[in-house]
C-alpha atoms as a PDB file:
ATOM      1  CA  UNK A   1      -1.698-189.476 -92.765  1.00  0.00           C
ATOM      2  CA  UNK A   2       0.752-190.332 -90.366  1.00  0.00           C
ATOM      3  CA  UNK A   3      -0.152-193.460 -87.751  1.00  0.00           C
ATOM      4  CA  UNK A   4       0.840-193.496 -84.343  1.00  0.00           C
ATOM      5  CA  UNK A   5       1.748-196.417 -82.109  1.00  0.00           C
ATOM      6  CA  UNK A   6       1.797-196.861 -78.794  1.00  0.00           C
ATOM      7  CA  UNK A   7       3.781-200.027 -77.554  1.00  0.00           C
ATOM      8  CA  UNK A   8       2.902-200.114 -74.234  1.00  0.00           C
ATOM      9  CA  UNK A   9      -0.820-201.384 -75.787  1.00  0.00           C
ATOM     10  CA  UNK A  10      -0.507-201.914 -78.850  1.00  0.00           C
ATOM     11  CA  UNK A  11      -2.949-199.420 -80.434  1.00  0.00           C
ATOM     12  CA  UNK A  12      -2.487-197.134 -83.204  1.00  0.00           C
ATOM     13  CA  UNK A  13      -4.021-193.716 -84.433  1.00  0.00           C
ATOM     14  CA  UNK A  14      -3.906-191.955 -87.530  1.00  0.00           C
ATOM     15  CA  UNK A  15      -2.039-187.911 -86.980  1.00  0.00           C
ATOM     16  CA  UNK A  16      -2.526-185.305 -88.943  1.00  0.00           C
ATOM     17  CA  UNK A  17       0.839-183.868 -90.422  1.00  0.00           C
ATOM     18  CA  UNK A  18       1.703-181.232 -87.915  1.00  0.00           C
ATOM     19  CA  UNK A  19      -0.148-182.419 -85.260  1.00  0.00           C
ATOM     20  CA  UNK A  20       0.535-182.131 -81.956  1.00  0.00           C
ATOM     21  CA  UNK A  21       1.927-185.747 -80.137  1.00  0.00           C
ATOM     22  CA  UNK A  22      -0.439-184.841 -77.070  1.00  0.00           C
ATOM     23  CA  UNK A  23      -3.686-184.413 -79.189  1.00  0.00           C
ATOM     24  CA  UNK A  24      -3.266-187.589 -80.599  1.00  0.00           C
ATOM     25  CA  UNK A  25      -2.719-189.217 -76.864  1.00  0.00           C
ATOM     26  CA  UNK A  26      -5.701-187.385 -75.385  1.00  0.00           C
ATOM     27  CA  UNK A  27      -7.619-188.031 -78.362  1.00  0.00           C
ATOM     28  CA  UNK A  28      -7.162-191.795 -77.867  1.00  0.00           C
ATOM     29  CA  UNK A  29      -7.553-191.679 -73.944  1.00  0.00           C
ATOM     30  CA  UNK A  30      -3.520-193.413 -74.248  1.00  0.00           C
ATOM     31  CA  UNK A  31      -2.373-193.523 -70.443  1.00  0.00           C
ATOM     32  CA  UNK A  32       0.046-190.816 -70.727  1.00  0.00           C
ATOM     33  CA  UNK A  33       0.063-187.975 -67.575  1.00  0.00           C
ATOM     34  CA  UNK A  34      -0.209-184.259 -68.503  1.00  0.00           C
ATOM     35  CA  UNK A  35       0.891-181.200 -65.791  1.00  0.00           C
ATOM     36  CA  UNK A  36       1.840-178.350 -67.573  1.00  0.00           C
ATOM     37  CA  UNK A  37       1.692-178.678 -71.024  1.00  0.00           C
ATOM     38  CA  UNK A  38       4.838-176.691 -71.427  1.00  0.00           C
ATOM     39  CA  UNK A  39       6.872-178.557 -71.156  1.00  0.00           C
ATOM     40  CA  UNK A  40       8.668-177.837 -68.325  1.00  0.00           C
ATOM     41  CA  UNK A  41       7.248-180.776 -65.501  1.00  0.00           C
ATOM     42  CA  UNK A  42       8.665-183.594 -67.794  1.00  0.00           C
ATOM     43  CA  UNK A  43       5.314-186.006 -66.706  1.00  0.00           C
ATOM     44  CA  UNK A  44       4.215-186.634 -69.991  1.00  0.00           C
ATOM     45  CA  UNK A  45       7.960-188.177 -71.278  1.00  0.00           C
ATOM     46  CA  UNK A  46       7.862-190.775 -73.789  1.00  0.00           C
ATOM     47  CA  UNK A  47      10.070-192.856 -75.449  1.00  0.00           C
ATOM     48  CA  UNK A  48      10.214-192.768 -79.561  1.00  0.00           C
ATOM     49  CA  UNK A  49      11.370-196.217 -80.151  1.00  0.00           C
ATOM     50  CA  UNK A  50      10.892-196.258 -83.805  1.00  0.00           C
ATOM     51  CA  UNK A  51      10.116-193.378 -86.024  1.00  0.00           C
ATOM     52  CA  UNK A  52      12.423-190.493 -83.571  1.00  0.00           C
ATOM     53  CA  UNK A  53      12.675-188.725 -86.851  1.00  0.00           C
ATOM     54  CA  UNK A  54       9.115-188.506 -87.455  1.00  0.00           C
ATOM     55  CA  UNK A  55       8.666-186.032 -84.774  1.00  0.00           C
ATOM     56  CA  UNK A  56       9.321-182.070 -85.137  1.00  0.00           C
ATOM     57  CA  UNK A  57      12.842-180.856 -84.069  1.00  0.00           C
ATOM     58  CA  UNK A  58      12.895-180.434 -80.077  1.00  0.00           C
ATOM     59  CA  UNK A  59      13.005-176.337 -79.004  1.00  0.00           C
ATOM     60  CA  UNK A  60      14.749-175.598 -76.214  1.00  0.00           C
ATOM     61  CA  UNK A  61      13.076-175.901 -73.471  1.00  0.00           C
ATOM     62  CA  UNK A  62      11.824-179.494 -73.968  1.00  0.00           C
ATOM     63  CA  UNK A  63      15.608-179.814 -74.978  1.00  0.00           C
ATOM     64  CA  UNK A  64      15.887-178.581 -71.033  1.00  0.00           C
ATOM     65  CA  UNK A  65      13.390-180.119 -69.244  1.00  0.00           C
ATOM     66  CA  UNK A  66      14.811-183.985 -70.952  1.00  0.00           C
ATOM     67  CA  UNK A  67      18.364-182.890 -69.772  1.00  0.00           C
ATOM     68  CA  UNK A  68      17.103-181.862 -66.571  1.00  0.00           C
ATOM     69  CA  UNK A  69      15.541-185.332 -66.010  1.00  0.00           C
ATOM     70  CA  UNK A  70      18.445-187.133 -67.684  1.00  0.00           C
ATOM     71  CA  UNK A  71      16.685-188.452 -70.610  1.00  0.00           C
ATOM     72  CA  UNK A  72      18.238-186.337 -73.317  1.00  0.00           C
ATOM     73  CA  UNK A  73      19.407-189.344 -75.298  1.00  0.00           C
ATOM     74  CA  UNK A  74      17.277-188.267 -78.341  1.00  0.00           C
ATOM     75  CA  UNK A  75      15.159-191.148 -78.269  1.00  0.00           C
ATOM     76  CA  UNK A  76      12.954-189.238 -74.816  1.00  0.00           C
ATOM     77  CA  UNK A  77      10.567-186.923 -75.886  1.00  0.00           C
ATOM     78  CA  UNK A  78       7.784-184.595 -74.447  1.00  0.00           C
ATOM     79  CA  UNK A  79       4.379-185.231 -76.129  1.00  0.00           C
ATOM     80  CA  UNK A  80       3.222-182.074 -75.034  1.00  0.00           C
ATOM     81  CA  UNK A  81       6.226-180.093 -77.233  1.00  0.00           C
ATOM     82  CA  UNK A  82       6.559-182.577 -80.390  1.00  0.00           C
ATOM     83  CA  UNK A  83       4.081-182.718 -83.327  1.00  0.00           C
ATOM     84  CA  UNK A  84       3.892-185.476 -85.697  1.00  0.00           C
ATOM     85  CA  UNK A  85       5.225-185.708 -89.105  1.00  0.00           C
ATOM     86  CA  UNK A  86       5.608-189.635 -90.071  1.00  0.00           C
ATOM     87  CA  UNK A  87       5.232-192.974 -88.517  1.00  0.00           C
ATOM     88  CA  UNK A  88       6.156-192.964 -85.360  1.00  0.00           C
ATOM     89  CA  UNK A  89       5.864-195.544 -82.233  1.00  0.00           C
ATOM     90  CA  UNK A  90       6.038-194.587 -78.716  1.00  0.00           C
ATOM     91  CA  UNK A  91       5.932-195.852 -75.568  1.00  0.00           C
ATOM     92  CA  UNK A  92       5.803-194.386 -71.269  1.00  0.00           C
END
């Protein structure tokens, strides 16, 4: 099972393979804003800052909503687009 860290406390939480970045957030009551959930408001951005290629390959329009924001620097990700498939640490 893959574990997921967030930085900005320190706590982890087993993933299922596949599973969605925002279930595991919600799940764990992590401090991370949802809107839309379609990503196309950008609130619940996130930071991969180890692990980036544990996550699914970004569609288009979270590819779109990061470049809209400026934070298409492949490291920014929306955790309501990006399911988990490894290790991965994250952080708001």
């Amino acid at each position: 099972m893959p574990n997921v860290t967030f930085q900005t406390t320190g706590q982890s939480a087993s993933a299922q393979d596949g599973e969605m970045l925002r279930q595991v957030t919600q799940s764990n009551n992590w401090d991370i804003p949802y809107a839309c959930e379609n990503g196309i408001c950008g609130t619940c951005i996130v930071k991969a800052t180890q692990g980036k290629e544990n996550l699914s390959e970004m569609e288009e329009q979270e590819r779109q909503t990061l470049q809209a924001l400026g934070a298409d620097d492949g490291e920014h990700r929306l955790a309501c687009q990006c399911k988990v498939k490894g290790d991965v640490t994250i952080q708001q």
